[in-house]
PDB file of N, CA and C in Angstrom:
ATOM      1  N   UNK A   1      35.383 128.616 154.316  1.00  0.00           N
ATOM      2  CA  UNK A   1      34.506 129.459 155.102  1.00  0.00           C
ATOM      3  C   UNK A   1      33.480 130.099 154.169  1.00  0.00           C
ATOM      4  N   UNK A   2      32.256 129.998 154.543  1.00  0.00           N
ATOM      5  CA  UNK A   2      31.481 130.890 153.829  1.00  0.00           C
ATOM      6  C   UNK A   2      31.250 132.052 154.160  1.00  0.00           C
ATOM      7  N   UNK A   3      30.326 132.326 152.910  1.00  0.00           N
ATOM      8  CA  UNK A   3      30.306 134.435 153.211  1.00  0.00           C
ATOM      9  C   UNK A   3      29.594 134.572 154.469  1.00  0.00           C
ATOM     10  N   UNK A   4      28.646 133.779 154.805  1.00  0.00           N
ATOM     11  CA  UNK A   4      27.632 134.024 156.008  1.00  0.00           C
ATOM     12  C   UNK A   4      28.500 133.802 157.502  1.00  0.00           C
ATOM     13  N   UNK A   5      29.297 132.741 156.943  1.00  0.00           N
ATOM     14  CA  UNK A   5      30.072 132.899 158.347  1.00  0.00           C
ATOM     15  C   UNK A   5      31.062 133.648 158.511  1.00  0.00           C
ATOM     16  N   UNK A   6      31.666 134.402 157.688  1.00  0.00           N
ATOM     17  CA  UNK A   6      32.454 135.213 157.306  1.00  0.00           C
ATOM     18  C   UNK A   6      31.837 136.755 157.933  1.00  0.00           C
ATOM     19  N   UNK A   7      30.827 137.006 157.320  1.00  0.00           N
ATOM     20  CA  UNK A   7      30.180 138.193 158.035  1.00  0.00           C
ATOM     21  C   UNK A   7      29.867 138.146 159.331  1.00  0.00           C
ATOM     22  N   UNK A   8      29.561 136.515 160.164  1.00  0.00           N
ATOM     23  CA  UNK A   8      29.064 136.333 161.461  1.00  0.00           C
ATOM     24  C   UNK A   8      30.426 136.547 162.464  1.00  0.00           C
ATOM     25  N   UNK A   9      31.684 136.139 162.028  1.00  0.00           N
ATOM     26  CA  UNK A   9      32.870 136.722 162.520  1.00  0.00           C
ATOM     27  C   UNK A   9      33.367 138.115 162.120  1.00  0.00           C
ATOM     28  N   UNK A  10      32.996 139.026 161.247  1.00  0.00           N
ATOM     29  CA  UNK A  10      32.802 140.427 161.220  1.00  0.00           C
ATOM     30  C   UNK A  10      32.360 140.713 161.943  1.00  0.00           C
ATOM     31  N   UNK A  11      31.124 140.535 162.702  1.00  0.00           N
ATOM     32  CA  UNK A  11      30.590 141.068 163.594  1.00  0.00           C
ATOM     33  C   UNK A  11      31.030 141.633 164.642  1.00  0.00           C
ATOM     34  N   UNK A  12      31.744 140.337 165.383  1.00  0.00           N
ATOM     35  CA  UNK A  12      32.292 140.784 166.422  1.00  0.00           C
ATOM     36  C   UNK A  12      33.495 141.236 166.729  1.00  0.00           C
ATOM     37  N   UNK A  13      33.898 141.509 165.359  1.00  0.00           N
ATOM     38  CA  UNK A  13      35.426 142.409 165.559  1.00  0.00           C
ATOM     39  C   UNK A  13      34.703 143.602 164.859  1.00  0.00           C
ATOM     40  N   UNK A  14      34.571 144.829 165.024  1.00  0.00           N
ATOM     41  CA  UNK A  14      34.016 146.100 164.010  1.00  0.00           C
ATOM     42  C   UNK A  14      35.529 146.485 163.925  1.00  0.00           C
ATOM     43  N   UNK A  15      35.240 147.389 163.032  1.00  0.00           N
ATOM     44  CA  UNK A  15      36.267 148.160 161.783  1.00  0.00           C
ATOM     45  C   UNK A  15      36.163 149.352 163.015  1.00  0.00           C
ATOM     46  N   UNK A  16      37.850 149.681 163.389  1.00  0.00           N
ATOM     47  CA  UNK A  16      38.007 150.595 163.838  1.00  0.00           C
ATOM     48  C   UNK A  16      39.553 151.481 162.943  1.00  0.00           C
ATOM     49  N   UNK A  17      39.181 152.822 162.480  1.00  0.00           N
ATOM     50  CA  UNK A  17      40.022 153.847 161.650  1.00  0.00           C
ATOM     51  C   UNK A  17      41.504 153.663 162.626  1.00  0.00           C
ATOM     52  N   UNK A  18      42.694 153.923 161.940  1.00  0.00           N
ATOM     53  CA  UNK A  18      43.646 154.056 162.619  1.00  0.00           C
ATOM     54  C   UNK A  18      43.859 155.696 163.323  1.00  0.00           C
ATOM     55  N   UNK A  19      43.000 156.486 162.754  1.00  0.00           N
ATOM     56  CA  UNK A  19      42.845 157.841 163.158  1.00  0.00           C
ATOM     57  C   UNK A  19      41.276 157.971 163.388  1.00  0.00           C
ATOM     58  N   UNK A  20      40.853 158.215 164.920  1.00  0.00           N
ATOM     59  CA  UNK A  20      40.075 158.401 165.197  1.00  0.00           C
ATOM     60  C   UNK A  20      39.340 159.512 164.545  1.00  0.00           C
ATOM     61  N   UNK A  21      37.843 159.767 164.117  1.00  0.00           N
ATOM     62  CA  UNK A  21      36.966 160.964 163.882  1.00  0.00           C
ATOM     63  C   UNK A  21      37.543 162.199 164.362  1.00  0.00           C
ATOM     64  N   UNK A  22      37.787 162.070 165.586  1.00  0.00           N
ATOM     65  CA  UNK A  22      37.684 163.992 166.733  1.00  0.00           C
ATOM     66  C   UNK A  22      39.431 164.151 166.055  1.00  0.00           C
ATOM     67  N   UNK A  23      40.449 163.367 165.736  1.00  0.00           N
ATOM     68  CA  UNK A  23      41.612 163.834 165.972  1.00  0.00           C
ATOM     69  C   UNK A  23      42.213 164.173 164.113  1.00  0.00           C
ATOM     70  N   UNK A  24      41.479 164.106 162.904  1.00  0.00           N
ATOM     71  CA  UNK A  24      41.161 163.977 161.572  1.00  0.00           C
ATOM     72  C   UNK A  24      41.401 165.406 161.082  1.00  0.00           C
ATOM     73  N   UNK A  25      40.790 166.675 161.929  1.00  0.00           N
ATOM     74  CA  UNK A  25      41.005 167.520 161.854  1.00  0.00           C
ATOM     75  C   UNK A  25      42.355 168.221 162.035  1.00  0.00           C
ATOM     76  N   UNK A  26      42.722 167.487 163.418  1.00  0.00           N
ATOM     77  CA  UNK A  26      44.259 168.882 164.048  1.00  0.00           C
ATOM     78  C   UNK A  26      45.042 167.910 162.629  1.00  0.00           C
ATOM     79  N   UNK A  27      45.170 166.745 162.664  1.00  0.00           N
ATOM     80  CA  UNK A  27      46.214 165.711 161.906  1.00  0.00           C
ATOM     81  C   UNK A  27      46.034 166.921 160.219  1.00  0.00           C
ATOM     82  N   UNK A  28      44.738 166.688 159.635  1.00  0.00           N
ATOM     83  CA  UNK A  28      44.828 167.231 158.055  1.00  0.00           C
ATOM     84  C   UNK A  28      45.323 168.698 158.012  1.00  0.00           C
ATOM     85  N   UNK A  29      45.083 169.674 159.127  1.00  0.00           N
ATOM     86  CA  UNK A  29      45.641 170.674 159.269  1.00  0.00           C
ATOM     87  C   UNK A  29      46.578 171.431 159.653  1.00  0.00           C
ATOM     88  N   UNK A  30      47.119 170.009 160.052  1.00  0.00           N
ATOM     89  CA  UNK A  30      48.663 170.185 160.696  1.00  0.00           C
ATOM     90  C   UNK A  30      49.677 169.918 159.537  1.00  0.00           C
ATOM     91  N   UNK A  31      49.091 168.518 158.739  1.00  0.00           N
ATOM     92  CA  UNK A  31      49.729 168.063 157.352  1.00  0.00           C
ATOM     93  C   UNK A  31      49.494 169.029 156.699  1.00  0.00           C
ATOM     94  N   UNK A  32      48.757 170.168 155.932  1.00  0.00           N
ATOM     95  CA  UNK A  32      48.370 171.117 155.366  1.00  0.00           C
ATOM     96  C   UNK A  32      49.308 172.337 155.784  1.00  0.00           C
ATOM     97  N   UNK A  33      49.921 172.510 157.105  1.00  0.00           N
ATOM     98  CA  UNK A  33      50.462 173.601 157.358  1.00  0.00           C
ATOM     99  C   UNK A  33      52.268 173.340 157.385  1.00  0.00           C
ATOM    100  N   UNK A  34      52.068 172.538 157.172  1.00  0.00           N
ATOM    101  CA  UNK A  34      53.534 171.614 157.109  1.00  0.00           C
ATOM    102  C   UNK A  34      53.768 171.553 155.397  1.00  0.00           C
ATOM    103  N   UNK A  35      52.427 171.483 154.668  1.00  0.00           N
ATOM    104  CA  UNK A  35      53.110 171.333 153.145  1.00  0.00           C
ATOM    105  C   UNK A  35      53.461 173.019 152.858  1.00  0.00           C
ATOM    106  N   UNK A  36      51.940 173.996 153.671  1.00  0.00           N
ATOM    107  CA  UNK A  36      52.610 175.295 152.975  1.00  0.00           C
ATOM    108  C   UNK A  36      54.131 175.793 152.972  1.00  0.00           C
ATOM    109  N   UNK A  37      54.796 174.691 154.616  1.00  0.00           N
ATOM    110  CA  UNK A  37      56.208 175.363 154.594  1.00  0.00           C
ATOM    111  C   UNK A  37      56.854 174.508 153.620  1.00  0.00           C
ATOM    112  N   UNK A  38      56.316 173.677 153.541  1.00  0.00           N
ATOM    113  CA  UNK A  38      57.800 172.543 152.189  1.00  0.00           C
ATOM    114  C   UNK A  38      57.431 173.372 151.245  1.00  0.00           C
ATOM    115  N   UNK A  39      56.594 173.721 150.733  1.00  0.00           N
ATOM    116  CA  UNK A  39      56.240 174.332 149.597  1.00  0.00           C
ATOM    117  C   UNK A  39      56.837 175.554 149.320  1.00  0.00           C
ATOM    118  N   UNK A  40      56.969 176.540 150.261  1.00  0.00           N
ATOM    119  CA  UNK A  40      57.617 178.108 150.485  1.00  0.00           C
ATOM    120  C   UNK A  40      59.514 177.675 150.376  1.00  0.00           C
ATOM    121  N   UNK A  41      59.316 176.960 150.974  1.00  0.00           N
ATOM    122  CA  UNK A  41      60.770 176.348 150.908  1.00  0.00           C
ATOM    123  C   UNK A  41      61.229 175.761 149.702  1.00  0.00           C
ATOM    124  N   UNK A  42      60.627 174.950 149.089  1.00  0.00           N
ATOM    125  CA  UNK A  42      61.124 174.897 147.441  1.00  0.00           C
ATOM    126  C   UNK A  42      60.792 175.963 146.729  1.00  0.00           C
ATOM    127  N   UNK A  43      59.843 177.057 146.912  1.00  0.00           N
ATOM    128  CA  UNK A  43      59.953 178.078 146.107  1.00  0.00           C
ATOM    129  C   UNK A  43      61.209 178.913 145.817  1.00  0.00           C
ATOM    130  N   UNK A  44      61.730 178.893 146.893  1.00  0.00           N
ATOM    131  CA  UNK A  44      63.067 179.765 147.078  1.00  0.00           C
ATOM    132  C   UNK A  44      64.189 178.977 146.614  1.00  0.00           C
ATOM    133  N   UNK A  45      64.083 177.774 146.313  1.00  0.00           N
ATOM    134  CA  UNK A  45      65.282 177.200 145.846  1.00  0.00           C
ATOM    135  C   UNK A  45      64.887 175.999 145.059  1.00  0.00           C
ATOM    136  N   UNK A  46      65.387 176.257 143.906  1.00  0.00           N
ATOM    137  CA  UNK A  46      65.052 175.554 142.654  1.00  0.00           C
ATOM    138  C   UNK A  46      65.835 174.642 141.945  1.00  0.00           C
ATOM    139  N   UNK A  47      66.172 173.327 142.911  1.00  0.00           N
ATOM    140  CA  UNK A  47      67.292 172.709 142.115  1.00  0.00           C
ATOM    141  C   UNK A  47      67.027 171.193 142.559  1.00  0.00           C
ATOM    142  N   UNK A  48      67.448 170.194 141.642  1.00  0.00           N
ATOM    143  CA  UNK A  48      66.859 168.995 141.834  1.00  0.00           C
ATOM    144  C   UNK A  48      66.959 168.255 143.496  1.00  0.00           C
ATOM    145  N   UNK A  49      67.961 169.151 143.706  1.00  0.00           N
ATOM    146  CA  UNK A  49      67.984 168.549 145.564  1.00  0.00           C
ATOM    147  C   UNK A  49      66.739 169.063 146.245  1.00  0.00           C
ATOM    148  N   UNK A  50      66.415 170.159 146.072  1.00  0.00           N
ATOM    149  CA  UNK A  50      65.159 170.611 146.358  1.00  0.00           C
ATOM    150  C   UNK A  50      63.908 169.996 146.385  1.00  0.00           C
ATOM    151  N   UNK A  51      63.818 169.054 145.104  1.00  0.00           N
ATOM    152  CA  UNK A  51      62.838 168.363 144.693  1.00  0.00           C
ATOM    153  C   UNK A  51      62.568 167.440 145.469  1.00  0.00           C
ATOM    154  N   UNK A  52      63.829 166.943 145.773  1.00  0.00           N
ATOM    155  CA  UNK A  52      63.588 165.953 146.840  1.00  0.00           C
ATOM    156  C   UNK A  52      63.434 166.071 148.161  1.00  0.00           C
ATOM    157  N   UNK A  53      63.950 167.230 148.438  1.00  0.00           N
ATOM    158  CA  UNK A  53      63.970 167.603 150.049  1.00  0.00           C
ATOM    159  C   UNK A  53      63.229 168.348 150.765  1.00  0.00           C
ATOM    160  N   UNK A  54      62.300 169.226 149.569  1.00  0.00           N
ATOM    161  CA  UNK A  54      61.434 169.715 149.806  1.00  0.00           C
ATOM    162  C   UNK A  54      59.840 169.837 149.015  1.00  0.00           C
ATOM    163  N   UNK A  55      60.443 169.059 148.039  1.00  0.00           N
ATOM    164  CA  UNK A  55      58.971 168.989 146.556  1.00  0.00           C
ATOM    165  C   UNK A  55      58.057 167.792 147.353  1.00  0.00           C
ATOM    166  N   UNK A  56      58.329 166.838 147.215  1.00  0.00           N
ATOM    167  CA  UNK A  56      58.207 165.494 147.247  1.00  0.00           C
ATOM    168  C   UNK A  56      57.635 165.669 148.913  1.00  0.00           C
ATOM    169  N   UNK A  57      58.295 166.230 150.024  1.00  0.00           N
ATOM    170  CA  UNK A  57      57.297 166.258 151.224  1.00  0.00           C
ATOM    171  C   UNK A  57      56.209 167.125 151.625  1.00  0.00           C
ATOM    172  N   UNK A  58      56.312 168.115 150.678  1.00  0.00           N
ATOM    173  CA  UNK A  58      55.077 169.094 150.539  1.00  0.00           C
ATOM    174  C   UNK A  58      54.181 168.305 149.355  1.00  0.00           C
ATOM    175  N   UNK A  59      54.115 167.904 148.474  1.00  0.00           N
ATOM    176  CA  UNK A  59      53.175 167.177 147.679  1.00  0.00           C
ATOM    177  C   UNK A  59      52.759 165.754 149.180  1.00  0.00           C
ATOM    178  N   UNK A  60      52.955 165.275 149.147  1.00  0.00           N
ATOM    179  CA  UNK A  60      52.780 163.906 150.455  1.00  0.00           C
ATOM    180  C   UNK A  60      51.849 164.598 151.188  1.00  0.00           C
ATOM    181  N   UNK A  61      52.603 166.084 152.365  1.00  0.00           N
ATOM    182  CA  UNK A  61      51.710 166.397 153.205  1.00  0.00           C
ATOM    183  C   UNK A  61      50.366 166.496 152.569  1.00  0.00           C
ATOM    184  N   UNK A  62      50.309 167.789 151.429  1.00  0.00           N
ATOM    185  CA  UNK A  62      48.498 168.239 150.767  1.00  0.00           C
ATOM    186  C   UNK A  62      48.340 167.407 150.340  1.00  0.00           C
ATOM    187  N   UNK A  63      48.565 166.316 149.899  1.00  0.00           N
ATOM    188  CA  UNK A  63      47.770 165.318 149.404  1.00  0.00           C
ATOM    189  C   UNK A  63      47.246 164.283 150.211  1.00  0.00           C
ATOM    190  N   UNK A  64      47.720 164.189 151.753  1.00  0.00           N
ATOM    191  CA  UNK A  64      47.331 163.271 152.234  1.00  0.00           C
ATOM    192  C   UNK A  64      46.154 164.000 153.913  1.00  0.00           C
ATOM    193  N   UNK A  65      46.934 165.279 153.923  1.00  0.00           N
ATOM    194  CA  UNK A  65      46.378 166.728 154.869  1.00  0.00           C
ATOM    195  C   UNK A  65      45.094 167.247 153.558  1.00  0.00           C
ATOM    196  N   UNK A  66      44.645 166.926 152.755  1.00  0.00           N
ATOM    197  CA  UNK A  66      43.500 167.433 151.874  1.00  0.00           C
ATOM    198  C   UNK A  66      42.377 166.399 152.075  1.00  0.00           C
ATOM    199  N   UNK A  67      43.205 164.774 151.903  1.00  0.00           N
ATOM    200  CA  UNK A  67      42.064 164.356 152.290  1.00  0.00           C
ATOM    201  C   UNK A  67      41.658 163.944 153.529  1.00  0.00           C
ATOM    202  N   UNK A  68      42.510 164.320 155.007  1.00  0.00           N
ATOM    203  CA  UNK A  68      41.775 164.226 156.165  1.00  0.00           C
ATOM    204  C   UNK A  68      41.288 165.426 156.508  1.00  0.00           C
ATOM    205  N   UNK A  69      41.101 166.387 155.807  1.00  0.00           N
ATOM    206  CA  UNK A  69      40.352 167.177 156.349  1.00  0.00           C
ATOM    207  C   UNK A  69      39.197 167.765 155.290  1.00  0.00           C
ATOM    208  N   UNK A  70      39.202 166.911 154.451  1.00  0.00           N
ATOM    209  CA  UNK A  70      38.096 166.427 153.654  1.00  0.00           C
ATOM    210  C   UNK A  70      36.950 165.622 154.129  1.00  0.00           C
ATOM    211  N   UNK A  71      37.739 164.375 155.143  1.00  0.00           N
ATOM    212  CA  UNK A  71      37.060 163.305 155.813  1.00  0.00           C
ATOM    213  C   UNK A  71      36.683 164.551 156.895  1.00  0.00           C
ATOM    214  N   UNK A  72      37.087 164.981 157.711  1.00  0.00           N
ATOM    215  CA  UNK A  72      37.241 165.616 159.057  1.00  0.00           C
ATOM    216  C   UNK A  72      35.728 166.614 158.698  1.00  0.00           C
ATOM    217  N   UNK A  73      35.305 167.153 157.818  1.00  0.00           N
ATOM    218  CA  UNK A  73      34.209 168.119 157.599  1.00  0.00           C
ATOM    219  C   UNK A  73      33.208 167.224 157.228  1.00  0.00           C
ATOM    220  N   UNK A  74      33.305 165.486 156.420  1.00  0.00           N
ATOM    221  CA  UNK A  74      32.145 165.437 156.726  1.00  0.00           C
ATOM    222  C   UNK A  74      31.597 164.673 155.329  1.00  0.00           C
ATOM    223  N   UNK A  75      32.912 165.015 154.220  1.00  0.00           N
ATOM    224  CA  UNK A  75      32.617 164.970 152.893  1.00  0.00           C
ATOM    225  C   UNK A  75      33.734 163.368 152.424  1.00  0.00           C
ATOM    226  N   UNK A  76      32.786 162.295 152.704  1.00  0.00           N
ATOM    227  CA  UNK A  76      33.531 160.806 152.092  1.00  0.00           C
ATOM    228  C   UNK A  76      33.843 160.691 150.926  1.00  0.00           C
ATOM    229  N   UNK A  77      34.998 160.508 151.021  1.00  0.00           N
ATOM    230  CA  UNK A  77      35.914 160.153 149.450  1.00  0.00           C
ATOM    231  C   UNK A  77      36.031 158.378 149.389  1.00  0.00           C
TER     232      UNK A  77
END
C-alpha cells in the first residue's frame, strides 16, 4: 500500500479520542481529587504496604488527572 493510498483510507475513518473534549475536565478532576485522597492516606501511614495501596494509586491518578486537565484547558502536550 502506498502512503497516498494510505492517507486516502485515513480519510474516511477520522481519529476519534477515547475521551471526548466536554468530558476531559470532570475525568482530570475527578483523577486529581482521588490522588489528593491516596495521597492524605499514605501520609498517615508509612509502611511498604502503604506504598502499594496507597503510593502507587495516588501517583497514577496526578499523573494521569494532570494531564487531562492540562488537555481539558486547552494546553497540548
Amino acid at each position: 500500500m502506498s502512503l497516498n493510498q494510505l492517507w486516502e483510507a485515513a480519510s474516511t475513518n477520522p481519529y476519534s479520542p477515547p475521551v471526548e473534549k466536554d468530558r476531559q475536565f470532570a475525568i482530570g478532576f475527578g483523577l486529581l481529587l482521588i490522588a489528593f485522597v491516596y495521597s492524605g492516606l499514605f501520609s498517615l501511614n508509612l509502611s511498604f504496604k502503604s506504598i502499594i495501596s496507597s503510593g502507587l494509586p495516588a501517583a497514577l491518578a496526578f499523573g494521569f488527572g494532570a494531564v487531562y486537565m492540562i488537555c481539558a484547558v486547552g494546553v497540548y502536550v
